[in-house]
Protein backbone atom coordinates (compact mmCIF):
# COMPACT_ATOMS: atom_id res chain seq x y z
CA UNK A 1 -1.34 -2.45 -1.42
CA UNK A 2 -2.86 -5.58 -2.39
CA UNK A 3 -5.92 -7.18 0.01
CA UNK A 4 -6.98 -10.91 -1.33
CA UNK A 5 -10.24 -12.29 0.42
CA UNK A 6 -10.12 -16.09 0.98
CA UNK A 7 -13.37 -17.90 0.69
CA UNK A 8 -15.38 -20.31 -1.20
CA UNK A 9 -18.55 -17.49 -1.37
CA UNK A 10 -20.30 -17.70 1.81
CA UNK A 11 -22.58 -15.39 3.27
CA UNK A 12 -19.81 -14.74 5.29
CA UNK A 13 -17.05 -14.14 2.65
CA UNK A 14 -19.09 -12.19 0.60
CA UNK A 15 -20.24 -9.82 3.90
CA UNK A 16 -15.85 -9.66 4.43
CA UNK A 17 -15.26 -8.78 0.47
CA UNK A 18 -17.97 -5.75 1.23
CA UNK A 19 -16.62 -4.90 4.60
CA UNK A 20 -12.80 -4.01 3.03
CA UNK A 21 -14.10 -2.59 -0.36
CA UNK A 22 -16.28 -0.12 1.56
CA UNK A 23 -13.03 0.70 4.10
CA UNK A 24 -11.03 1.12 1.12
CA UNK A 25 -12.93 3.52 -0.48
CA UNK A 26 -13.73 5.23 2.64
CA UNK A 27 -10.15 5.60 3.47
CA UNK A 28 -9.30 6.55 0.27
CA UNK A 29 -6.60 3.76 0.05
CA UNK A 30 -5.25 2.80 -3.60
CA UNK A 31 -5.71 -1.44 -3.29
CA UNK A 32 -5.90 -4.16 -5.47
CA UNK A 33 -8.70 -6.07 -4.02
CA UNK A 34 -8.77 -9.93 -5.11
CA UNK A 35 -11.35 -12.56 -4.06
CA UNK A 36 -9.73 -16.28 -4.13
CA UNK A 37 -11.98 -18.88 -4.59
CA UNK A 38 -9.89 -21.47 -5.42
CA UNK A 39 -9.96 -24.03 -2.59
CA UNK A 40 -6.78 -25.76 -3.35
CA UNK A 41 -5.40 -22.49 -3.49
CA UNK A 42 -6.68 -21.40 0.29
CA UNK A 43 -5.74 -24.89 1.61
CA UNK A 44 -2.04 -24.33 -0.33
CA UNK A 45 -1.38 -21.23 1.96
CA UNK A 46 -2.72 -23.11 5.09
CA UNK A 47 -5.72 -21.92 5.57
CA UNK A 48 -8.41 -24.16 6.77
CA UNK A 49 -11.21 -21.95 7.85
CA UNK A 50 -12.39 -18.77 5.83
CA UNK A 51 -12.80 -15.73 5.21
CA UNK A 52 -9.44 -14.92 5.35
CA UNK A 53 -8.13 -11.73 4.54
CA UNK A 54 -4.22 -11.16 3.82
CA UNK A 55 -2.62 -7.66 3.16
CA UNK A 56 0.26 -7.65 1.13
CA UNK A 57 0.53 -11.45 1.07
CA UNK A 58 0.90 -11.64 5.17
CA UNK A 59 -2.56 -13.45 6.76
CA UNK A 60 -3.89 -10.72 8.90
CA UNK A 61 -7.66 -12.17 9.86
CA UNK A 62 -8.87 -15.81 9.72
CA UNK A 63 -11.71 -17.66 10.30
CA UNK A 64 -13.83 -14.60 11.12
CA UNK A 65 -15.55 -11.42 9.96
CA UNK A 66 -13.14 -8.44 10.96
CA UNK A 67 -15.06 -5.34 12.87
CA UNK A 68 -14.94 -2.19 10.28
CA UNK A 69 -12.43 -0.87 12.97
CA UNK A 70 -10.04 -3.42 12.91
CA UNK A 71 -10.13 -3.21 9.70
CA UNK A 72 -9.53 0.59 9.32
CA UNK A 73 -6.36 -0.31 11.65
CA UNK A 74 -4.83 -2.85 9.66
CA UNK A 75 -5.14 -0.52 6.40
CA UNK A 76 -3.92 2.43 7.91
């Protein structure tokens, strides 16, 4: 599974990139966890408000800070 955080390294995209890392390792789930930074590169896959979080290259949340249990459902 791969999970890639979208931000630029906000408060708020650094308090999503702890959220799924601690999920992850609570779940016991073997991810590849990437943070993108680039902004041409969040703006490239149509994203114009951050965090965003995609699973497997599919945009699951945007423009928000997920709960820890929608979280756990979208890794399940």
């Amino acid at each position: 599974m791969k999970i890639e955080i979208l931000g630029s390294g906000c408060a708020k995209c650094k308090s999503v990139e702890k959220l799924v890392r601690n999920i992850v390792e609570e779940l016991g789930i073997q991810a590849d966890i990437v943070k993108v930074e680039d902004l041409q590169e969040i703006v490239n896959r149509g994203i114009m408000m951050t965090p965003a979080v995609f699973i497997d290259g599919e945009a699951k949340i945007v423009g928000r800070v997920p709960t820890a249990d929608e979280l756990k459902k979208l890794l399940r």
